[in-house]
C-alpha atoms as a PDB file:
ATOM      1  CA  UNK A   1      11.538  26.622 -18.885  1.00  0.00           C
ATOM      2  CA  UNK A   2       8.814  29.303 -19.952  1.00  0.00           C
ATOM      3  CA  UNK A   3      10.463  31.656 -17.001  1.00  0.00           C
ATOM      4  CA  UNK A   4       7.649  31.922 -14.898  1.00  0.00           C
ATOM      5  CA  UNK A   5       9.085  30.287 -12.152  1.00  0.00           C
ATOM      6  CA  UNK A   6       6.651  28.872  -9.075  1.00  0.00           C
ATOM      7  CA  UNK A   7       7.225  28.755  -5.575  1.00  0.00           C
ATOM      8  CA  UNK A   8       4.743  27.251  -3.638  1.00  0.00           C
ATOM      9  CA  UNK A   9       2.231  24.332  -2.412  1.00  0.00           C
ATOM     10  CA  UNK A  10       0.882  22.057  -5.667  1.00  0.00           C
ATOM     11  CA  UNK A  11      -1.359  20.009  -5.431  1.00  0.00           C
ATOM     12  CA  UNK A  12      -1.877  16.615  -8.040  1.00  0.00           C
ATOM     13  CA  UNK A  13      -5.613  14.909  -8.131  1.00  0.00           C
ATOM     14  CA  UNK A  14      -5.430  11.791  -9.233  1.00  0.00           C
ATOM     15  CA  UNK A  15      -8.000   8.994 -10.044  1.00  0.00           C
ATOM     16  CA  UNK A  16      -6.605   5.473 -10.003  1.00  0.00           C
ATOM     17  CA  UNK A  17      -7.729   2.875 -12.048  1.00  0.00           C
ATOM     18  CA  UNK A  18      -6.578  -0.662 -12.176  1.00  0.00           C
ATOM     19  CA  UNK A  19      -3.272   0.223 -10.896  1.00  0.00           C
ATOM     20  CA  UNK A  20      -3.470   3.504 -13.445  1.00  0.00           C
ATOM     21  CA  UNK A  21      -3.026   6.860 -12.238  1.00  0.00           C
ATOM     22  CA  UNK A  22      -4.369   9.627 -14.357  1.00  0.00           C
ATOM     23  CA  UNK A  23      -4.275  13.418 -13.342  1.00  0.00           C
ATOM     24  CA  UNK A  24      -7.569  15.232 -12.685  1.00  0.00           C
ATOM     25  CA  UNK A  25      -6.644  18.409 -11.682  1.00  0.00           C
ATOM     26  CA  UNK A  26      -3.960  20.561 -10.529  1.00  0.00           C
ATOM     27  CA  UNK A  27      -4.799  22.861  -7.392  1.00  0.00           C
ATOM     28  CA  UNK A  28      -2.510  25.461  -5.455  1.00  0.00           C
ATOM     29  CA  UNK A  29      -5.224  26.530  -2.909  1.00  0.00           C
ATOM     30  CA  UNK A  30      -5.307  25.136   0.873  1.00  0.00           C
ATOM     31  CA  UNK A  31      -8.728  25.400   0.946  1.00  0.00           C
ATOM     32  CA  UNK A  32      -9.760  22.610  -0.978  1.00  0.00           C
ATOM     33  CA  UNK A  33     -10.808  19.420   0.875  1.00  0.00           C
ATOM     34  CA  UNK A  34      -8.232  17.624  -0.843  1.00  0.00           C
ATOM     35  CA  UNK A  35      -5.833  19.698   0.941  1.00  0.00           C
ATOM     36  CA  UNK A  36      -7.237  18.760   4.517  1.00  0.00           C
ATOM     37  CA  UNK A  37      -6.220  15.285   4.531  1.00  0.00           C
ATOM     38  CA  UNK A  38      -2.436  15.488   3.805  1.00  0.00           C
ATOM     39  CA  UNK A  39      -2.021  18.776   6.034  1.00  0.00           C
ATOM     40  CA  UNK A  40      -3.676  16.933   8.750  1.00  0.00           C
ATOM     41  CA  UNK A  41      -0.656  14.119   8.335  1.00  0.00           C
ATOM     42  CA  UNK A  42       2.028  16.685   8.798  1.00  0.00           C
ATOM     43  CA  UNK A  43       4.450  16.960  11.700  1.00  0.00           C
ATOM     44  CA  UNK A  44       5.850  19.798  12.683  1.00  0.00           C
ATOM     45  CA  UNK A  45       5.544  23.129  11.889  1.00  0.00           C
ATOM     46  CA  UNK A  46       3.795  23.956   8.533  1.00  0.00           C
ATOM     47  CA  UNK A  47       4.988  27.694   8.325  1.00  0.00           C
ATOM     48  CA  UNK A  48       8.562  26.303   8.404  1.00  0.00           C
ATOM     49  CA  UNK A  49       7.871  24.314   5.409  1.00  0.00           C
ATOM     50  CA  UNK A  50       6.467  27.169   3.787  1.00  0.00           C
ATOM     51  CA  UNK A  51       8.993  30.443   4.480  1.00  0.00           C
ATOM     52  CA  UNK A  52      11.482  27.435   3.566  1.00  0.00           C
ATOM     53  CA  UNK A  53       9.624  27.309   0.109  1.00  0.00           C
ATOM     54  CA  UNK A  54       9.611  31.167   0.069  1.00  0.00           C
ATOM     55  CA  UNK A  55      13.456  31.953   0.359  1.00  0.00           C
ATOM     56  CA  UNK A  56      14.496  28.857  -1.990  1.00  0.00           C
ATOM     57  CA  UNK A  57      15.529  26.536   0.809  1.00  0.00           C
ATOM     58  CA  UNK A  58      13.070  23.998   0.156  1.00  0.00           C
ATOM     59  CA  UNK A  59      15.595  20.984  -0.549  1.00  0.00           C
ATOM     60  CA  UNK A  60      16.861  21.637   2.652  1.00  0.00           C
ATOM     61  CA  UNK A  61      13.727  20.688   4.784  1.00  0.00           C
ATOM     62  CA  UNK A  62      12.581  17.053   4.784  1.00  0.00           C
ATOM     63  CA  UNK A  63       8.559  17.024   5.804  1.00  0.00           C
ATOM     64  CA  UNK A  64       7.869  13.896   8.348  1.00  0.00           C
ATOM     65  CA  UNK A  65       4.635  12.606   7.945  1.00  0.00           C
ATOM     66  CA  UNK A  66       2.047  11.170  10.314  1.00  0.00           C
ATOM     67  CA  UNK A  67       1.499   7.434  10.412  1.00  0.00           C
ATOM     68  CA  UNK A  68      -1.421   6.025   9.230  1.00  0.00           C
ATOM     69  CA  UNK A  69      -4.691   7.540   6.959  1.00  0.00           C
ATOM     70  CA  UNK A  70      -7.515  10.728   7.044  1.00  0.00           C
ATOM     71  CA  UNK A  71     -10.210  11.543   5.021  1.00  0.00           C
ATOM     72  CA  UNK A  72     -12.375  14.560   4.824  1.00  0.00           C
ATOM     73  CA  UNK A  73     -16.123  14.443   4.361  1.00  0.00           C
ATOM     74  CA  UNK A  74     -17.723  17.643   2.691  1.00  0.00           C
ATOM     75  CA  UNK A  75     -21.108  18.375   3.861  1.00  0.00           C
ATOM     76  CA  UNK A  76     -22.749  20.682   1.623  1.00  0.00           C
ATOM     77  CA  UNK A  77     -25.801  22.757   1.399  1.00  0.00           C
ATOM     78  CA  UNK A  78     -28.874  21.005  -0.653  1.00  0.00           C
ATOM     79  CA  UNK A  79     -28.697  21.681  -4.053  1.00  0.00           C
ATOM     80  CA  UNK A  80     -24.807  22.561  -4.467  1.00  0.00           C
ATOM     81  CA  UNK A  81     -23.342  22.471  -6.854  1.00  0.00           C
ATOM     82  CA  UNK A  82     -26.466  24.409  -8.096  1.00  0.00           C
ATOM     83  CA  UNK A  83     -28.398  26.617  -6.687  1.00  0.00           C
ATOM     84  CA  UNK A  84     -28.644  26.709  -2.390  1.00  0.00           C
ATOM     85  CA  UNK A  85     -30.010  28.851   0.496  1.00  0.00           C
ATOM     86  CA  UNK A  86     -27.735  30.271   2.605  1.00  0.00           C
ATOM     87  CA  UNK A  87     -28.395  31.490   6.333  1.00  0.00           C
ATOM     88  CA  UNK A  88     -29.384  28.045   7.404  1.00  0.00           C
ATOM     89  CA  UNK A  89     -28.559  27.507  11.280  1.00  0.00           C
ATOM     90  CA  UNK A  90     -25.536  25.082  11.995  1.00  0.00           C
ATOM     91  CA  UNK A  91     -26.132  23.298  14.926  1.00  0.00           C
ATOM     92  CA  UNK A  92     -23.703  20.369  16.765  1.00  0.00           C
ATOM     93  CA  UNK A  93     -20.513  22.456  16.177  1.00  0.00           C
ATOM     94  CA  UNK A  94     -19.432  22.905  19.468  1.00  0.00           C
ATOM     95  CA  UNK A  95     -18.855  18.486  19.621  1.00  0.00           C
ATOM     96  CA  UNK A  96     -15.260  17.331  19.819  1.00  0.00           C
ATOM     97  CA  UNK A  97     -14.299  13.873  18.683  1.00  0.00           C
ATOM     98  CA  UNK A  98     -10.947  12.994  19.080  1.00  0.00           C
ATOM     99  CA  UNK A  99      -9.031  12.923  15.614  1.00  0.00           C
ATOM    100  CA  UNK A 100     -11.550  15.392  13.704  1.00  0.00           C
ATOM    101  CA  UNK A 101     -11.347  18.607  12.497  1.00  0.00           C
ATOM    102  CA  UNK A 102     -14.651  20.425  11.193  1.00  0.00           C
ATOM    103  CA  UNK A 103     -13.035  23.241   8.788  1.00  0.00           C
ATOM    104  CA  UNK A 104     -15.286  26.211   8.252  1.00  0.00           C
ATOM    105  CA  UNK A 105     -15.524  26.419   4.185  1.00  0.00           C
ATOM    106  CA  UNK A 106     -18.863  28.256   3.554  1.00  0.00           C
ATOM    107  CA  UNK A 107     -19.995  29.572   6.677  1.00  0.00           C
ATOM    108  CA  UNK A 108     -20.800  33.075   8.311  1.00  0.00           C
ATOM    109  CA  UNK A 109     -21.778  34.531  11.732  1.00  0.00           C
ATOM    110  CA  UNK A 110     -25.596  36.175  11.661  1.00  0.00           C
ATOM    111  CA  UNK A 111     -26.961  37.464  14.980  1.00  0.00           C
ATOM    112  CA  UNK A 112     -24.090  35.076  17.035  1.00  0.00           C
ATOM    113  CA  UNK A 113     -24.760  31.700  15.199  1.00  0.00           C
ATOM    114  CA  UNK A 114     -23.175  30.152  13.097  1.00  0.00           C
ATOM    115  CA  UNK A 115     -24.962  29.752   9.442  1.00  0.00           C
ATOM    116  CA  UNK A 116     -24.333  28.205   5.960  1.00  0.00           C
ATOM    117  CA  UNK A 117     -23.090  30.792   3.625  1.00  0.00           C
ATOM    118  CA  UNK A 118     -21.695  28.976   0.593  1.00  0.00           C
ATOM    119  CA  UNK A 119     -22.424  25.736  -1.137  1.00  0.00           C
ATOM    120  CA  UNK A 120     -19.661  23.672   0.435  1.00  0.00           C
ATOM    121  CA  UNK A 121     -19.727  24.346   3.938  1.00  0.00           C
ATOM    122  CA  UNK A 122     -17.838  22.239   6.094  1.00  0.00           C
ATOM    123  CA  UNK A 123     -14.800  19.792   5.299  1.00  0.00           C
ATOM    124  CA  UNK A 124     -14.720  17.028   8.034  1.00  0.00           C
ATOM    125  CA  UNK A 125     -11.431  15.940   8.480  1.00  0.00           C
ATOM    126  CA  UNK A 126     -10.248  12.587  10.235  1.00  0.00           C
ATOM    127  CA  UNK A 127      -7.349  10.800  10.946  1.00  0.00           C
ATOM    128  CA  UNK A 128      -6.956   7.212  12.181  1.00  0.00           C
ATOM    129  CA  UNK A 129      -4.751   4.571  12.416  1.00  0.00           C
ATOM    130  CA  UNK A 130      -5.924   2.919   9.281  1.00  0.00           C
ATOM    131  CA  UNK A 131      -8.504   3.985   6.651  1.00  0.00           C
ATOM    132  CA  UNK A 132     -11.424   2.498   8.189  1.00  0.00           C
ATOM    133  CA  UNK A 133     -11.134   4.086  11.329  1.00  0.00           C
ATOM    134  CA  UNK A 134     -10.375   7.601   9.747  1.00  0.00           C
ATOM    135  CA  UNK A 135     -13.541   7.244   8.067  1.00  0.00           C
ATOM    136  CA  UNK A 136     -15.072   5.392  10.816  1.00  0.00           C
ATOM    137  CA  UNK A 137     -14.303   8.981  12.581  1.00  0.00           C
ATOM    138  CA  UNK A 138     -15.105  11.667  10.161  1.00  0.00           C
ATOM    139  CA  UNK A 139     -18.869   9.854   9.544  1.00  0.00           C
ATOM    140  CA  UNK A 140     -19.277   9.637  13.421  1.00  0.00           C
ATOM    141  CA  UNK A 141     -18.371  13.299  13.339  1.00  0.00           C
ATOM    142  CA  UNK A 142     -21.074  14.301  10.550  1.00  0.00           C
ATOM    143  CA  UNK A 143     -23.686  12.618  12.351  1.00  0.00           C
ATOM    144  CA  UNK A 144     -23.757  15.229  14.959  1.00  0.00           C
ATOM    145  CA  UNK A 145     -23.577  18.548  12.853  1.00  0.00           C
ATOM    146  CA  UNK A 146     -27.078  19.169  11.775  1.00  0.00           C
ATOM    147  CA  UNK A 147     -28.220  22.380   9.497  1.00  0.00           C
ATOM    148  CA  UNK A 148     -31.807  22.305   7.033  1.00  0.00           C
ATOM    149  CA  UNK A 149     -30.734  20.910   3.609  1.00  0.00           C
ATOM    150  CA  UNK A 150     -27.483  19.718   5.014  1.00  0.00           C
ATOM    151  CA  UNK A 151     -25.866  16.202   2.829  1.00  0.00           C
ATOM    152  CA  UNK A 152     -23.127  14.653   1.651  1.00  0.00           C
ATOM    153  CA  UNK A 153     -22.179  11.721  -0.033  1.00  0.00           C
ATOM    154  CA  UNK A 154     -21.676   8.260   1.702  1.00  0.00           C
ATOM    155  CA  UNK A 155     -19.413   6.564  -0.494  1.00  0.00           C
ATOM    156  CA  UNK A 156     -16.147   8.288   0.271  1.00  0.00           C
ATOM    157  CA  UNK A 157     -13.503   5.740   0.277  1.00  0.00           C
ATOM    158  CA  UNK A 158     -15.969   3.240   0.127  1.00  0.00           C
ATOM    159  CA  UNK A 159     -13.246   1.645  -2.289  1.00  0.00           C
ATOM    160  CA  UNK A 160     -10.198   1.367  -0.127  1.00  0.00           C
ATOM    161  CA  UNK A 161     -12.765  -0.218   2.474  1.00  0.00           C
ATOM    162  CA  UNK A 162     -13.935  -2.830   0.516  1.00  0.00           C
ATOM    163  CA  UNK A 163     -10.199  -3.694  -0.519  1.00  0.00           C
END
């Protein structure tokens, strides 16, 4: 209506309370950890989806969409969202658990390792066949990646557990 037209990937966060959705935030990026999550759901080809988006075809492609849930864990440097080191040693990468993907969000290569380099650093992404086991996953996952100053929080969907 303002004719600045938008082609493109948007994202809606939402907090839901008592049955009450209310918008957060609106985000366009794919590196958020929000994004992880529902782009680890998706079947098929993503870059079809998109070029589809790009040429104005959009309502002619249906996405499909994994069954069941995924979560993503951010571990973070100590002190983010404040001040943090960076250079810290990441060790427990090379660990494979089926379902989960460790995204690289603040991280850098010094003298062949692999270091922190931002204050979130990894997103932990895990899918499962329900939301316990996604999460079940992504903490089992966390466990084994191990840098100084390395957190994140524990309650993440502690909600939709305890349903």
């Amino acid at each position: 209506d303002q004719g600045r037209p938008f082609t493109g990937f948007l994202y809606a966060g939402l907090m839901i309370d008592n049955g009450e959705p209310s918008v957060l935030e609106f985000n366009v990026r794919f590196g958020d950890p929000e994004t992880q999550p529902i782009l680890a759901r998706y079947k098929g080809d993503f870059l079809e989806l998109l070029e589809a988006a790009v040429e104005g075809e959009i309502s002619h492609v249906t996405p499909e969409w994994e069954e069941g849930s995924a979560v993503c864990i951010v571990m973070a440097s100590e002190g983010y969202p404040g001040k943090y080191e960076k250079g810290k040693v990441i060790e427990g990468l090379e660990k494979d658990i089926e379902g989960v993907t460790v995204f690289h969000a603040g991280t850098a290569v010094t003298d062949g390792e692999i270091v922190t380099n931002g204050g979130r650093v990894l997103g932990v992404t895990a899918v499962g066949a329900d939301i316990r086991e996604a999460v079940s996953r992504a903490y089992k996952r966390v466990d084994t990646i191990k840098w100084e100053g390395a957190f994140c929080r524990k309650d993440i969907a502690s909600r939709a557990l305890n349903r």
